[in-house]
N, C-alpha and C. Protein backbone atom coordinates (compact mmCIF):
# COMPACT_ATOMS: atom_id res chain seq x y z
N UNK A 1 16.40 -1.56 -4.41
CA UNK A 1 17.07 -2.78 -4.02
C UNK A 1 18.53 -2.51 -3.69
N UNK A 2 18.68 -1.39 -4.13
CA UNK A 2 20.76 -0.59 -3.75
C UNK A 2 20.39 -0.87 -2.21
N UNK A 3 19.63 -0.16 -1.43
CA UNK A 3 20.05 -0.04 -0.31
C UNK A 3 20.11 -1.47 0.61
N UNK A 4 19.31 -2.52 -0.29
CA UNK A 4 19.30 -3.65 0.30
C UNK A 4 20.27 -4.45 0.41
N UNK A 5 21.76 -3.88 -0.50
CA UNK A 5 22.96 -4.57 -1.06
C UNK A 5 24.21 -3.74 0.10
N UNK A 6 23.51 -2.35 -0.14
CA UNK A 6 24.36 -2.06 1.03
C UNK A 6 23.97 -2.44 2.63
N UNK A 7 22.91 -2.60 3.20
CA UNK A 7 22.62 -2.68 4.23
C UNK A 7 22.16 -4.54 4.72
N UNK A 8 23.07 -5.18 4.31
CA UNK A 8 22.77 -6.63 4.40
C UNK A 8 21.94 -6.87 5.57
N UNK A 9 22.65 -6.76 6.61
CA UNK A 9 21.70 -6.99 8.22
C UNK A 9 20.56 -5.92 7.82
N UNK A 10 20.06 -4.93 7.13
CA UNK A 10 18.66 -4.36 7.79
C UNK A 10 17.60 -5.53 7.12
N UNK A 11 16.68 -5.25 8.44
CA UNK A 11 15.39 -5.37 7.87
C UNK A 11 14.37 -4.56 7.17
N UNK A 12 13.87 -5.32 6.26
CA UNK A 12 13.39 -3.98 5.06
C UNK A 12 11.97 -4.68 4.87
N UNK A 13 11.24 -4.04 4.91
CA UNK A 13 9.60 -3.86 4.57
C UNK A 13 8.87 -3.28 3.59
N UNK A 14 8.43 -4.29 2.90
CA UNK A 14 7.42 -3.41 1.57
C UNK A 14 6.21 -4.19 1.67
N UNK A 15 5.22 -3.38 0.92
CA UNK A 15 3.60 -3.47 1.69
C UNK A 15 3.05 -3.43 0.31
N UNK A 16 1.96 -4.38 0.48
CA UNK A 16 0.96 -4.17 -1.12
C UNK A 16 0.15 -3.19 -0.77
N UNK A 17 0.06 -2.24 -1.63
CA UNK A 17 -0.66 -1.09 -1.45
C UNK A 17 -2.05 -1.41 -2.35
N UNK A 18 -3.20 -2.25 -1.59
CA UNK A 18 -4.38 -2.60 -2.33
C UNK A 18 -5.49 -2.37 -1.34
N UNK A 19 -5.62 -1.20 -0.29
CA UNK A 19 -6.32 -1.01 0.35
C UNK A 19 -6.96 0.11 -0.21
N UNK A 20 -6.81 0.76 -1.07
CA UNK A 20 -7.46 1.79 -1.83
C UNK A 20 -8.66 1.21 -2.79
N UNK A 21 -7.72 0.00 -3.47
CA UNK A 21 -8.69 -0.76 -4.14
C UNK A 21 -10.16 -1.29 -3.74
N UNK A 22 -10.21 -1.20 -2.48
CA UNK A 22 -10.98 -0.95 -1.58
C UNK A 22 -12.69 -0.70 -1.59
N UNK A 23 -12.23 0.72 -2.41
CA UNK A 23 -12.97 1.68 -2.71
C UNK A 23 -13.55 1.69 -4.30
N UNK A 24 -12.75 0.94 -4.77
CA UNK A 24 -13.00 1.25 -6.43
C UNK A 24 -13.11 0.20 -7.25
N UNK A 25 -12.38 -1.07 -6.42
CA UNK A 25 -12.98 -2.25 -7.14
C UNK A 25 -13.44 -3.01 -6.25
N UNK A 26 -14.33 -4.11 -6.77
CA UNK A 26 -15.72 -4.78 -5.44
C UNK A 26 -15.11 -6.16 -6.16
N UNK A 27 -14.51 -6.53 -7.05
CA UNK A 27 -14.26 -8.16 -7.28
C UNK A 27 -13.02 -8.72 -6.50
N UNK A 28 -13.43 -9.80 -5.94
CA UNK A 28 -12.25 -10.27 -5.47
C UNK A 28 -11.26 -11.02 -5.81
N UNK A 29 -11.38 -11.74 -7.35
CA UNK A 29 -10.79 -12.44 -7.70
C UNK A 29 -9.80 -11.35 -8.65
N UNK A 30 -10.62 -9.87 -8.77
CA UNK A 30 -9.07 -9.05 -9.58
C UNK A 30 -8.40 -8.44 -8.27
N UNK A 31 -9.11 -8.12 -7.21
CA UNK A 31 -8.00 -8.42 -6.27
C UNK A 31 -6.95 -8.63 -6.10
N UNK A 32 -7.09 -10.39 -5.63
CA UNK A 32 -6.08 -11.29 -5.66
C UNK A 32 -5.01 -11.52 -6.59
N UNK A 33 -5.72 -11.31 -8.16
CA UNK A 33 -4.76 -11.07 -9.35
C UNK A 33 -3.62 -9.72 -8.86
N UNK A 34 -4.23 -8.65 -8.75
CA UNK A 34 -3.56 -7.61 -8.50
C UNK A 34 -2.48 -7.90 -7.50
N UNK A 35 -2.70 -8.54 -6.59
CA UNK A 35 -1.80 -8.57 -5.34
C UNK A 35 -0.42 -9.55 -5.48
N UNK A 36 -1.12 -10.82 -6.22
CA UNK A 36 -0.12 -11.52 -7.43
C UNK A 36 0.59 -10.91 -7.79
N UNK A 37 0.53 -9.70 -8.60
CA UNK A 37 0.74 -8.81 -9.69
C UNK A 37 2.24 -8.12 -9.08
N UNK A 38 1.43 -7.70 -7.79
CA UNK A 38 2.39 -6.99 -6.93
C UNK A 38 3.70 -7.64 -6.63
N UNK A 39 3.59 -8.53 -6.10
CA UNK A 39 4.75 -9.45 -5.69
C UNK A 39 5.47 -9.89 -6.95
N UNK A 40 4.75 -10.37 -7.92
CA UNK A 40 6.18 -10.52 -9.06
C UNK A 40 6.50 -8.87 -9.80
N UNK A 41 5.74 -7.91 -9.21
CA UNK A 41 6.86 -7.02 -9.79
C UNK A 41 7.49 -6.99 -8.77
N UNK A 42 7.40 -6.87 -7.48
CA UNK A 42 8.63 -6.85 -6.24
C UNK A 42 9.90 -7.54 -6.76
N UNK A 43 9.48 -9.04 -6.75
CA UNK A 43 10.49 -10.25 -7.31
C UNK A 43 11.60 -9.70 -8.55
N UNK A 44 10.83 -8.92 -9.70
CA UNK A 44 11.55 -8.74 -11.00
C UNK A 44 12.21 -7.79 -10.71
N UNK A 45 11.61 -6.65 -9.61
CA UNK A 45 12.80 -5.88 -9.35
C UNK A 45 13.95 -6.19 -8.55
N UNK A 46 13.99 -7.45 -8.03
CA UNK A 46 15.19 -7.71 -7.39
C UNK A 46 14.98 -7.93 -5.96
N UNK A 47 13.70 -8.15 -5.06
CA UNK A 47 13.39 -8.17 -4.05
C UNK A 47 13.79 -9.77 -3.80
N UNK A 48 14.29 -9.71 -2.90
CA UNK A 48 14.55 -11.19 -2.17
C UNK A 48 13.34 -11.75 -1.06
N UNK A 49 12.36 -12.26 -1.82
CA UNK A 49 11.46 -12.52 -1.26
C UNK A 49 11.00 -13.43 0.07
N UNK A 50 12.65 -14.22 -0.03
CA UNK A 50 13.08 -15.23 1.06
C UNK A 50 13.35 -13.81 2.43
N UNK A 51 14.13 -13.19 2.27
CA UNK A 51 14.43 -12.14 2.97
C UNK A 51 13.90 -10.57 3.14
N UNK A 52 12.83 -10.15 2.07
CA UNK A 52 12.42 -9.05 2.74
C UNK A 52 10.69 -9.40 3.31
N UNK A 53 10.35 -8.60 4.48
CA UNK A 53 9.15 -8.94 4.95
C UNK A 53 7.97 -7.86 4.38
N UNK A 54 7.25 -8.62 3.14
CA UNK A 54 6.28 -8.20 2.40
C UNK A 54 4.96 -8.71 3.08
N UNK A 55 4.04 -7.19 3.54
CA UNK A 55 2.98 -7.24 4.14
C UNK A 55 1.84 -6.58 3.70
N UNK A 56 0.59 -6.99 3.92
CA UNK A 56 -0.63 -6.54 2.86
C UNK A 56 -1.33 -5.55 4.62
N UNK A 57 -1.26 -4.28 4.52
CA UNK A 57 -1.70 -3.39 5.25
C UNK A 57 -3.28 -4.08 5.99
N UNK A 58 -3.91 -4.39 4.52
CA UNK A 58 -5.42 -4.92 4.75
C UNK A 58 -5.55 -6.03 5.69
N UNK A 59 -4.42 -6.44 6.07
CA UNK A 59 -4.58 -7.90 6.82
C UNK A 59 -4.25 -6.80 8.29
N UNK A 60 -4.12 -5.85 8.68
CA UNK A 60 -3.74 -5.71 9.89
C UNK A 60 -4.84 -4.45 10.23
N UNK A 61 -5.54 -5.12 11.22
CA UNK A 61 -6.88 -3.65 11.54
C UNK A 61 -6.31 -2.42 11.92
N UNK A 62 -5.30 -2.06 12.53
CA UNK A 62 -4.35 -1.23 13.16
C UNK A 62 -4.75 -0.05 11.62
N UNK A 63 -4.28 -0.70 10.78
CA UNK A 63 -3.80 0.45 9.69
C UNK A 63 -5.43 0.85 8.92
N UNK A 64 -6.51 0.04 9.08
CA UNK A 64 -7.74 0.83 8.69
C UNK A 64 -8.08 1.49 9.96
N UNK A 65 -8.21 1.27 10.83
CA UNK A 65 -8.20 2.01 12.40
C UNK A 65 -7.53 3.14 12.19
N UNK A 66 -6.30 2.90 12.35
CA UNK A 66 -5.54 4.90 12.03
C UNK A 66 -5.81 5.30 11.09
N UNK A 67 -6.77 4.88 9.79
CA UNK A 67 -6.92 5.77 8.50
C UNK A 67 -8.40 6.23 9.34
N UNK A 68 -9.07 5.48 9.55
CA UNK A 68 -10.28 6.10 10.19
C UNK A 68 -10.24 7.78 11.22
N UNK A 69 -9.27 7.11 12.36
CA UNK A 69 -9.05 8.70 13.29
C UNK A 69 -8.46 9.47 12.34
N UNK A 70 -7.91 9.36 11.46
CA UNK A 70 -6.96 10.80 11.04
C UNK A 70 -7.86 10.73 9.99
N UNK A 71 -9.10 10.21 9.11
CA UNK A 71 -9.50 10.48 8.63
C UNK A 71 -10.83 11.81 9.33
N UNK A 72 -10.82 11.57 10.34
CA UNK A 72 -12.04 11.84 11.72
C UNK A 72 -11.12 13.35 11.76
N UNK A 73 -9.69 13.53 11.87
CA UNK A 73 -9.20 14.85 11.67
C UNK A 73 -8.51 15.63 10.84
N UNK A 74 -8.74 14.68 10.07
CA UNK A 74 -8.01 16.06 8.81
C UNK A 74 -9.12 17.18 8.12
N UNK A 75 -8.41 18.83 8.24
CA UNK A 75 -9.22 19.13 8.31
C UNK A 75 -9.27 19.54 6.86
N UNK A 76 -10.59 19.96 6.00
CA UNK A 76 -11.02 20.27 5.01
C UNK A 76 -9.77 20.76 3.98
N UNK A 77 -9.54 21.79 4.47
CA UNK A 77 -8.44 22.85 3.85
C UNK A 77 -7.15 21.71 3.67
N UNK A 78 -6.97 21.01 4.56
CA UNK A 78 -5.84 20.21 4.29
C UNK A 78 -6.24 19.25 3.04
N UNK A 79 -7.24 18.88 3.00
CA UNK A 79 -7.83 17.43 2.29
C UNK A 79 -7.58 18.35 1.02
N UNK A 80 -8.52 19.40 0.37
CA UNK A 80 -8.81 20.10 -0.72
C UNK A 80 -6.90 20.14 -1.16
N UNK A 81 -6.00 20.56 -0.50
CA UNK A 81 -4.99 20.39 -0.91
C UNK A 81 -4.41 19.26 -1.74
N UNK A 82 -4.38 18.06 -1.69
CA UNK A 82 -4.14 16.61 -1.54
C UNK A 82 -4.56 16.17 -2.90
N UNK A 83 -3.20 15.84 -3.85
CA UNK A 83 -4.11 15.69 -5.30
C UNK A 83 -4.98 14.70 -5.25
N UNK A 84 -4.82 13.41 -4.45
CA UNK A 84 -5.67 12.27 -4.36
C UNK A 84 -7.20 12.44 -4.40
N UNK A 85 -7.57 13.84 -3.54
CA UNK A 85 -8.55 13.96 -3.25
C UNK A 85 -9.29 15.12 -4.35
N UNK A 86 -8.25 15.43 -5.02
CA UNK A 86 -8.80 16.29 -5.95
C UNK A 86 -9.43 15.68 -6.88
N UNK A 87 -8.17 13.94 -7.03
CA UNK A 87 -8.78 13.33 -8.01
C UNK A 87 -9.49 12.68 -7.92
N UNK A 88 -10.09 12.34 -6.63
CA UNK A 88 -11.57 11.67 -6.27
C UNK A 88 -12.77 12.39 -7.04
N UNK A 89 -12.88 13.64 -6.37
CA UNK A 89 -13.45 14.80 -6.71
C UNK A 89 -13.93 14.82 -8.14
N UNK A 90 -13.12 14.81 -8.96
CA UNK A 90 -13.50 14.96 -10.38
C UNK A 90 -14.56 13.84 -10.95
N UNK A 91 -14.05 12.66 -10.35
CA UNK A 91 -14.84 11.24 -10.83
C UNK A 91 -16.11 11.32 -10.29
């Protein structure tokens, strides 16, 4: 939120990151809790909710579309790198 104090005129963007959830939880009502969840921690950290533009990735096809092609090319050796995917792996 510093840089938001120094940079009055920018526009600043933060995104609920619940498109993973996706994959791992199927209810929609913890969902929605979660996404709740999200925004008042934004708020408690000091986000000016009147003024910054908070966007849920999942609402825009664009961003499952480009996870798809670059999912279509990333290649193996890169993925096996990637702790995310290591920690898929294990589960």
């Amino acid at each position: 939120m510093d840089l938001s104090e120094q940079f009055p005129d920018a526009e600043i963007f933060l995104f609920l990151a619940i498109m993973h959830t996706f994959t791992r939880l199927r209810d929609g009502d913890q969902i929605r809790k979660n996404t709740l969840s999200m925004l008042k921690l934004y708020a408690a950290c000091g986000a000016d909710l009147r003024r910054f533009n908070i966007y849920n990735p999942a609402d825009i096809p664009g961003h499952a579309q480009l996870n798809w092609v670059l999912t279509c090319t990333t290649i193996m050796g890169t993925m096996e790198r990637m702790h995310s995917y290591k920690e898929a792996l294990d589960k």
